[in-house]
PDB file of N, CA and C in Angstrom:
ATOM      1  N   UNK A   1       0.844  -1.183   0.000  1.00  0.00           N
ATOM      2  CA  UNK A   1       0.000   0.000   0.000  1.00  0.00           C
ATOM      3  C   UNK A   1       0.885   1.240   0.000  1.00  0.00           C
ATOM      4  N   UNK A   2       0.166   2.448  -0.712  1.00  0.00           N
ATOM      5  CA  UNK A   2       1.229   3.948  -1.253  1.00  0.00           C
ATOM      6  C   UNK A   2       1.085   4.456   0.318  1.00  0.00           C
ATOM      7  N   UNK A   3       1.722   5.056   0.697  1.00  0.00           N
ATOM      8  CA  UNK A   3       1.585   6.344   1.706  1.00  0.00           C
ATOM      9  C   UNK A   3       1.006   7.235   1.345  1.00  0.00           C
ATOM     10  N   UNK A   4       1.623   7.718  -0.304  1.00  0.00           N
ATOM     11  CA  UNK A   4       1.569   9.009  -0.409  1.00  0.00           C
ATOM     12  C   UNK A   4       1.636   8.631  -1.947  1.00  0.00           C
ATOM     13  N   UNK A   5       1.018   9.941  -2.831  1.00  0.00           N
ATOM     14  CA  UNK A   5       0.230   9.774  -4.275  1.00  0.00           C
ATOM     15  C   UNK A   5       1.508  10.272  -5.106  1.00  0.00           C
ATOM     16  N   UNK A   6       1.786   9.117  -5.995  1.00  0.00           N
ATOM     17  CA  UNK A   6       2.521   9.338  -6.900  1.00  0.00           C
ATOM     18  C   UNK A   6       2.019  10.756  -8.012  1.00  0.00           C
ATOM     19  N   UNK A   7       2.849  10.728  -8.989  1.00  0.00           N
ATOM     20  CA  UNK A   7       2.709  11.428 -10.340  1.00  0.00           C
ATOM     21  C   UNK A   7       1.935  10.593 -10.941  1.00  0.00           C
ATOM     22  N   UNK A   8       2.108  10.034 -11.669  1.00  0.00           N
ATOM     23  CA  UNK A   8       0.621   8.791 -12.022  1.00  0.00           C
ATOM     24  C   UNK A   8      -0.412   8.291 -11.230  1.00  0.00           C
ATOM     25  N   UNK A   9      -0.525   9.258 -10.337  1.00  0.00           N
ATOM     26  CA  UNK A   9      -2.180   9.119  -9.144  1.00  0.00           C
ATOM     27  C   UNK A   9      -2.691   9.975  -9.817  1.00  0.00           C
ATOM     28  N   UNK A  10      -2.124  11.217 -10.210  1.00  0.00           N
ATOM     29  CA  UNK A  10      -3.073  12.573 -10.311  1.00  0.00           C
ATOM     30  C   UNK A  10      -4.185  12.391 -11.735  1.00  0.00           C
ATOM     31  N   UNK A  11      -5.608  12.836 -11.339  1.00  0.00           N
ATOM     32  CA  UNK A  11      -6.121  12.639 -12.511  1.00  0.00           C
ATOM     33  C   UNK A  11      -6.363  13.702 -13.397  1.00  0.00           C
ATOM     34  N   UNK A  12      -6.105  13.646 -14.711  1.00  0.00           N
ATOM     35  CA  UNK A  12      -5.218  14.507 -15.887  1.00  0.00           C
ATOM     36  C   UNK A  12      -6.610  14.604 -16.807  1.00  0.00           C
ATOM     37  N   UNK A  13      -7.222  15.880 -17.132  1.00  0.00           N
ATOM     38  CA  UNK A  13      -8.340  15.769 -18.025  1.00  0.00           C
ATOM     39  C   UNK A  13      -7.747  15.615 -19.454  1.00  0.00           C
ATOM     40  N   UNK A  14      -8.329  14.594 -20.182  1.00  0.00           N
ATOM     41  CA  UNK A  14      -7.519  13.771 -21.311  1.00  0.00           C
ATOM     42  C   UNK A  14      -8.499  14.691 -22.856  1.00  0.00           C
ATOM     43  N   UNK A  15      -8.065  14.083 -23.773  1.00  0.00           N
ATOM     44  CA  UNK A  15      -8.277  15.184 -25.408  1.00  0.00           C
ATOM     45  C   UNK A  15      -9.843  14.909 -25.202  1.00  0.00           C
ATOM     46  N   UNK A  16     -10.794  13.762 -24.916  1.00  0.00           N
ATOM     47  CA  UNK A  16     -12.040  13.629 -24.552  1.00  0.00           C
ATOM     48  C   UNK A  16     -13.107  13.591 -23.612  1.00  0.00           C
ATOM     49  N   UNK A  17     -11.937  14.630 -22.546  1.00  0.00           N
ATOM     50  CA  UNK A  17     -13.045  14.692 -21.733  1.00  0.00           C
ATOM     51  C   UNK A  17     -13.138  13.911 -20.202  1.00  0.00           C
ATOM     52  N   UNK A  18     -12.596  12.700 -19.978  1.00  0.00           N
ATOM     53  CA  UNK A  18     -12.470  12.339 -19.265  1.00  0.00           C
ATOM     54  C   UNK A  18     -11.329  12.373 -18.466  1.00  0.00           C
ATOM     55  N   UNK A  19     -11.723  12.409 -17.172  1.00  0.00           N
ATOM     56  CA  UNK A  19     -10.339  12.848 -16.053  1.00  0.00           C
ATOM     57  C   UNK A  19      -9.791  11.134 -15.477  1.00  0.00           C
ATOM     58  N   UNK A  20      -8.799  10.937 -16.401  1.00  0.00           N
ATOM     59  CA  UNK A  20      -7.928  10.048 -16.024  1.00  0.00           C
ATOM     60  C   UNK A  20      -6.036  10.131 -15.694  1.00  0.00           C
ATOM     61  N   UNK A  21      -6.051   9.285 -14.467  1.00  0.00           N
ATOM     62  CA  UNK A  21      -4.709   9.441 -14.459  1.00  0.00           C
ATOM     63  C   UNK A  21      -3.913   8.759 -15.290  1.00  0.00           C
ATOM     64  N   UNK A  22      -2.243   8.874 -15.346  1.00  0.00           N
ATOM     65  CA  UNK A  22      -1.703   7.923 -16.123  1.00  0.00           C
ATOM     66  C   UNK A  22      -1.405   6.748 -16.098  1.00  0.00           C
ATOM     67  N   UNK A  23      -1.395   5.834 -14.700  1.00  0.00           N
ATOM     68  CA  UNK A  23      -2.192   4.569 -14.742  1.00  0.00           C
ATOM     69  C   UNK A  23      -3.048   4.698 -14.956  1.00  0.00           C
ATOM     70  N   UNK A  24      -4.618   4.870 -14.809  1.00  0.00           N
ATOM     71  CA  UNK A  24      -5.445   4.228 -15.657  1.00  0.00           C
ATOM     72  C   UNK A  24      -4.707   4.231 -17.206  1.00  0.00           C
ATOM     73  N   UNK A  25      -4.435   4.744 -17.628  1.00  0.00           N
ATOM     74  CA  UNK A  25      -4.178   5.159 -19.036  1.00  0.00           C
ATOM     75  C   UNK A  25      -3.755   3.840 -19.718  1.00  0.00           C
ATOM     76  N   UNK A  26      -2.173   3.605 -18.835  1.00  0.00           N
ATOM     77  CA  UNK A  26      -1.847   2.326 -18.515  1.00  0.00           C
ATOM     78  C   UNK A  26      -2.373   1.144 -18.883  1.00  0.00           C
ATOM     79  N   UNK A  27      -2.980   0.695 -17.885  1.00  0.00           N
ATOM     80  CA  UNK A  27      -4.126  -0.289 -17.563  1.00  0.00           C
ATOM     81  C   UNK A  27      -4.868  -0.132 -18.824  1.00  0.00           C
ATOM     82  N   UNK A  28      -5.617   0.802 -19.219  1.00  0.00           N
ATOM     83  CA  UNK A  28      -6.355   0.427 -20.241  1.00  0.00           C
ATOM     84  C   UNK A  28      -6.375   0.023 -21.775  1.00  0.00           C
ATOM     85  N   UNK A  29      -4.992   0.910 -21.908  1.00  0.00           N
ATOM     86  CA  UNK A  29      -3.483   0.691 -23.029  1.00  0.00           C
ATOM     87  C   UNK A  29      -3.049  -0.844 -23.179  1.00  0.00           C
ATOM     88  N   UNK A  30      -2.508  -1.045 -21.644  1.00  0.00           N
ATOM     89  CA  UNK A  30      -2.497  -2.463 -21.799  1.00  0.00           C
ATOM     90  C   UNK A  30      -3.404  -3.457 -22.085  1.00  0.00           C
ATOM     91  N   UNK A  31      -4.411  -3.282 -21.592  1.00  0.00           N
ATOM     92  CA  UNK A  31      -5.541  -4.352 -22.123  1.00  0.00           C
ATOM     93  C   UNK A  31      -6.389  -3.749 -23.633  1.00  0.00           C
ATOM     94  N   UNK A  32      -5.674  -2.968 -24.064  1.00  0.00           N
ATOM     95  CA  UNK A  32      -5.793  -2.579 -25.876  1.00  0.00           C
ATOM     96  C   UNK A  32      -7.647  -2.310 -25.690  1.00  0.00           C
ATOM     97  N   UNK A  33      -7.505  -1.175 -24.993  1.00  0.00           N
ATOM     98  CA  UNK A  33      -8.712  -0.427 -24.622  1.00  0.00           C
ATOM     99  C   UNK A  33      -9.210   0.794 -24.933  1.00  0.00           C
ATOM    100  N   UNK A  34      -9.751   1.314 -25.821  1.00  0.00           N
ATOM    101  CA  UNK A  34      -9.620   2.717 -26.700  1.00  0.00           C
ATOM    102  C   UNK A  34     -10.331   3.728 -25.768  1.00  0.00           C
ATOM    103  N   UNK A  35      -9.972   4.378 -24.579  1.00  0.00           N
ATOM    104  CA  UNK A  35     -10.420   5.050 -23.903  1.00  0.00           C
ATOM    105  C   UNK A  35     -11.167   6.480 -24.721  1.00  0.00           C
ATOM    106  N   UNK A  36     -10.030   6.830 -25.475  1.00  0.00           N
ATOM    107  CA  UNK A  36     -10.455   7.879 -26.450  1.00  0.00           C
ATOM    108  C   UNK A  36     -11.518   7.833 -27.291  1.00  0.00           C
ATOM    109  N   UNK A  37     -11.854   6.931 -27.311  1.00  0.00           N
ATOM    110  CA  UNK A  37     -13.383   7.079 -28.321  1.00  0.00           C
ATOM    111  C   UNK A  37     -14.467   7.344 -27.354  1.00  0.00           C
ATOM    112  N   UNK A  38     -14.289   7.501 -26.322  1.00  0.00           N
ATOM    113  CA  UNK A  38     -15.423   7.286 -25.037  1.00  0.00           C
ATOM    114  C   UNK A  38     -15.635   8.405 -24.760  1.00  0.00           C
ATOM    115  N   UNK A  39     -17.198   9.116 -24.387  1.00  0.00           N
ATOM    116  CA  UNK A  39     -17.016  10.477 -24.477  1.00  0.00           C
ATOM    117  C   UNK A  39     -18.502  10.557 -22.922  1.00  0.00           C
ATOM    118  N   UNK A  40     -18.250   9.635 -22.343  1.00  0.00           N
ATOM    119  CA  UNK A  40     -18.512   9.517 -21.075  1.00  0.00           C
ATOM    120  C   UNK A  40     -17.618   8.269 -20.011  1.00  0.00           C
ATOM    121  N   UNK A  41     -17.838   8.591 -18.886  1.00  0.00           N
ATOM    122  CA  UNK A  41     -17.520   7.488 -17.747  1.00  0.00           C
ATOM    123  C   UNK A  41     -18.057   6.163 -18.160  1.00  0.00           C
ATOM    124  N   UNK A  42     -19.816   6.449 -18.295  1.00  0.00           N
ATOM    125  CA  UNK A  42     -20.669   5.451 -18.246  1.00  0.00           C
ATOM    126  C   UNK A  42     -20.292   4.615 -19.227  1.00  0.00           C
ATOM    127  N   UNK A  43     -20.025   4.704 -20.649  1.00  0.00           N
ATOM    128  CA  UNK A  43     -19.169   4.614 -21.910  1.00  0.00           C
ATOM    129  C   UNK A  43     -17.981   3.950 -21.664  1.00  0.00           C
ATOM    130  N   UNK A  44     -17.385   4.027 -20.575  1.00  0.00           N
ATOM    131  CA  UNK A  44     -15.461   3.642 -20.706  1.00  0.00           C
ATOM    132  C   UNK A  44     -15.709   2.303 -19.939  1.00  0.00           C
ATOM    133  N   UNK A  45     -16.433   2.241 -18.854  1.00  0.00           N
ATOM    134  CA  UNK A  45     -17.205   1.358 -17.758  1.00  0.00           C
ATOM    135  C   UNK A  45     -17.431   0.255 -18.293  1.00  0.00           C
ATOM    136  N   UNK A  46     -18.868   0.382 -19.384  1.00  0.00           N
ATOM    137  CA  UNK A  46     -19.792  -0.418 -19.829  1.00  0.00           C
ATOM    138  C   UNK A  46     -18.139  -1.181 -21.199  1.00  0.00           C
ATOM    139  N   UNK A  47     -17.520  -0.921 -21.424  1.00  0.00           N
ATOM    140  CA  UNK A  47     -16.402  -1.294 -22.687  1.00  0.00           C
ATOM    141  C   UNK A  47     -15.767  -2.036 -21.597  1.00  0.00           C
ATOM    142  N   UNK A  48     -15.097  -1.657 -19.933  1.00  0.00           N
ATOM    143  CA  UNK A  48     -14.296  -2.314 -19.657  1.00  0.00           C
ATOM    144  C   UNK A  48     -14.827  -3.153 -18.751  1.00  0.00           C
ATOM    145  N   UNK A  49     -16.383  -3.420 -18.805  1.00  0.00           N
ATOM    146  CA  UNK A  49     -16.957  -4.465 -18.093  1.00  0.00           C
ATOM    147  C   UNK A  49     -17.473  -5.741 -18.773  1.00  0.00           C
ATOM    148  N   UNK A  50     -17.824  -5.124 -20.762  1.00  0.00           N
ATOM    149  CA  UNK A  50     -17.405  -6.266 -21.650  1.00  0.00           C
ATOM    150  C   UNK A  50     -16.478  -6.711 -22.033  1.00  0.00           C
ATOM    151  N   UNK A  51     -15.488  -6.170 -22.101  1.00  0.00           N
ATOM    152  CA  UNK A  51     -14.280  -6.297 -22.056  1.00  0.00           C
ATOM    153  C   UNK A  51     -13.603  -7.651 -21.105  1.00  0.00           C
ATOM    154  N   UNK A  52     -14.068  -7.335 -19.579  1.00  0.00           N
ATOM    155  CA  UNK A  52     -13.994  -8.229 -18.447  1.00  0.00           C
ATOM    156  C   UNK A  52     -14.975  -9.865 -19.048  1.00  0.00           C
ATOM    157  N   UNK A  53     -15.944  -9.729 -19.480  1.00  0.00           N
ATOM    158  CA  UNK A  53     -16.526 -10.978 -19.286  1.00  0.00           C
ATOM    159  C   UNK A  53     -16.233 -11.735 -20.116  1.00  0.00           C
ATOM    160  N   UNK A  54     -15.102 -11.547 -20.999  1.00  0.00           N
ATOM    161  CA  UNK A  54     -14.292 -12.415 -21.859  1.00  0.00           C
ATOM    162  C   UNK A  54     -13.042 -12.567 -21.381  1.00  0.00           C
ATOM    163  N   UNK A  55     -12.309 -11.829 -20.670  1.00  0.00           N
ATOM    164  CA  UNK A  55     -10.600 -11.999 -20.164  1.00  0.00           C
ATOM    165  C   UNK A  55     -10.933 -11.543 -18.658  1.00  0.00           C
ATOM    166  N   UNK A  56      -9.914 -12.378 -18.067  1.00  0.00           N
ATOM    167  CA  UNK A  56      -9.676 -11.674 -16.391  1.00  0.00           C
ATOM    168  C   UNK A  56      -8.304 -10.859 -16.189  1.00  0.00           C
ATOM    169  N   UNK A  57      -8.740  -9.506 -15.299  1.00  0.00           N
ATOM    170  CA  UNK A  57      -7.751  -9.245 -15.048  1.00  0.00           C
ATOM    171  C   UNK A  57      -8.127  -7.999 -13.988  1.00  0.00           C
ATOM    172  N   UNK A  58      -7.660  -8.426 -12.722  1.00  0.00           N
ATOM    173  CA  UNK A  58      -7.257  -7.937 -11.584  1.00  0.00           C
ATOM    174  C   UNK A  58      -7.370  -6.264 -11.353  1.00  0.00           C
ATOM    175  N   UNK A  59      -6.256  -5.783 -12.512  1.00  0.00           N
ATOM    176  CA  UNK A  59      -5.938  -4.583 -12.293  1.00  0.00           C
ATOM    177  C   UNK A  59      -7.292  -3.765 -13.261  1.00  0.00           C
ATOM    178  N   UNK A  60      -7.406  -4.284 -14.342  1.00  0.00           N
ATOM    179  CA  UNK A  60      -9.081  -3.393 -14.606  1.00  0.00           C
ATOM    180  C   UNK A  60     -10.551  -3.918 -14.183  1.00  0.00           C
ATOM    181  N   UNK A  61      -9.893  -4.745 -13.647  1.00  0.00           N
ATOM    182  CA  UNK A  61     -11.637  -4.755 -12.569  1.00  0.00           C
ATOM    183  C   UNK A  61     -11.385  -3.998 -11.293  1.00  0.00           C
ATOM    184  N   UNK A  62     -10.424  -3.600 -10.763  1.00  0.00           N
ATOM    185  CA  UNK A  62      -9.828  -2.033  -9.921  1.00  0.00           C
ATOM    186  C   UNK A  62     -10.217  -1.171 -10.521  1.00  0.00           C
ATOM    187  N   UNK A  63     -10.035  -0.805 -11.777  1.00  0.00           N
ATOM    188  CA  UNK A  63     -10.224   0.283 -12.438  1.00  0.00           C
ATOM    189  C   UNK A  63     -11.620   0.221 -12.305  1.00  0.00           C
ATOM    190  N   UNK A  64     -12.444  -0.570 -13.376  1.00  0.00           N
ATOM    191  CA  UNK A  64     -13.757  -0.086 -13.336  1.00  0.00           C
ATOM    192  C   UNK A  64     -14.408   0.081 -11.927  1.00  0.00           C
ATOM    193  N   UNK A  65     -14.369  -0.551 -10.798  1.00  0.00           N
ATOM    194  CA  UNK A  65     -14.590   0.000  -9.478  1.00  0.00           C
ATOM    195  C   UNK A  65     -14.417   1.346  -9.190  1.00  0.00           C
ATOM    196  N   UNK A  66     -13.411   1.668  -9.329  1.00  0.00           N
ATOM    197  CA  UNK A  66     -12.992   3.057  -9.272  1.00  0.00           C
ATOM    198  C   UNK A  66     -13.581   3.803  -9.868  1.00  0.00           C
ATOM    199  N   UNK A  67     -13.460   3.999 -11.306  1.00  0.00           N
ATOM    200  CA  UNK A  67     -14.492   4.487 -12.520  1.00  0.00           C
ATOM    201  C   UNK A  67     -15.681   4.686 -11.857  1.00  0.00           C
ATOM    202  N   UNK A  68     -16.273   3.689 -11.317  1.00  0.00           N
ATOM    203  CA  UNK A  68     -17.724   3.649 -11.101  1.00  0.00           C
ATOM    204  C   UNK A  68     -18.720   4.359  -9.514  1.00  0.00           C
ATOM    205  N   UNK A  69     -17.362   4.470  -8.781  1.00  0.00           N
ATOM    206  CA  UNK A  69     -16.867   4.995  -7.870  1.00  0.00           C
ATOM    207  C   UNK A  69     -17.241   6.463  -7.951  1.00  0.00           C
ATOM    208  N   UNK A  70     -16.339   6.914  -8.270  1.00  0.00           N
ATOM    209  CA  UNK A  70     -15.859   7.840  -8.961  1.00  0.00           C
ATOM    210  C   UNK A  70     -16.908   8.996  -9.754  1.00  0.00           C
ATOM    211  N   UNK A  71     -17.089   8.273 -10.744  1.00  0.00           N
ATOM    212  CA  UNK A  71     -18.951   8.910 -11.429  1.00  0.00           C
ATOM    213  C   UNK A  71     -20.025   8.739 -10.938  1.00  0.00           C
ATOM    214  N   UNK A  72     -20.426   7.904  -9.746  1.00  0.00           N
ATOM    215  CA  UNK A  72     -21.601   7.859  -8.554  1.00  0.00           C
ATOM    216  C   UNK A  72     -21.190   9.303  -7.994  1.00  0.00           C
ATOM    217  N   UNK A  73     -20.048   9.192  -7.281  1.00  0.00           N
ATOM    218  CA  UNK A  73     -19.792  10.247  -6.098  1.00  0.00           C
ATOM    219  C   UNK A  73     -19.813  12.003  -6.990  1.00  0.00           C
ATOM    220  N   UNK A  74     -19.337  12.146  -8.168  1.00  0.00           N
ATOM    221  CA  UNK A  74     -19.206  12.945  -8.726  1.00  0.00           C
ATOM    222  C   UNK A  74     -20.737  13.659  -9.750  1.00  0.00           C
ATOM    223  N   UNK A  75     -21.199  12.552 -10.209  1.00  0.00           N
ATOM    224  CA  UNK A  75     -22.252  12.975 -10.999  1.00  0.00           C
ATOM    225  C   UNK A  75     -23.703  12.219 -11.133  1.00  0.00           C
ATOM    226  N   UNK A  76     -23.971  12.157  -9.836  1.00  0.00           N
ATOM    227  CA  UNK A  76     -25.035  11.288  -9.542  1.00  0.00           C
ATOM    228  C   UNK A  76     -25.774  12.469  -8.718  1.00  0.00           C
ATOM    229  N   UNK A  77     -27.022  12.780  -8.946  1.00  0.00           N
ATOM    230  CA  UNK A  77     -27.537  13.484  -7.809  1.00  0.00           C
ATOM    231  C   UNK A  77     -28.494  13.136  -6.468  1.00  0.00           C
ATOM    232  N   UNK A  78     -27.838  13.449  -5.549  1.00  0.00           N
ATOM    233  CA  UNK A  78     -27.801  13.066  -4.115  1.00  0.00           C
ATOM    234  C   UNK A  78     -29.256  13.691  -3.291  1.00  0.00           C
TER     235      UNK A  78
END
């Protein structure tokens, strides 16, 4: 576990809109994930949750948690 937030914690508003850091970027790069065509959360989510029900992998089922996390707490009204 971090103590303290790297340079690749911070989240970076990207050419479409969405505020990702450079791990996610990462992560989603690696699993050959076109974040950039996505022009919502709900959009990047729903890709890396079909995405999931054909391959496993640890570090983007973190992500979409987060993601999902993330756009509840931010743009959901309370």
């Amino acid at each position: 576990m971090k103590l303290y937030a790297e340079e690749d914690d911070f989240l970076i508003k990207r050419s479409n809109g969405l505020l990702l850091s450079n791990h996610d970027v990462k992560i989603l790069e690696d699993n050959h994930i076109d974040y950039l065509k996505c022009h919502s959360l709900e959009e990047l989510i729903f890709i890396i949750e079909d995405y999931l029900n054909n391959k496993d992998s640890t570090e983007l089922e973190e992500l979409s948690i987060k993601l999902g996390e993330y756009n509840y707490y931010n743009y959901t009204n309370k």
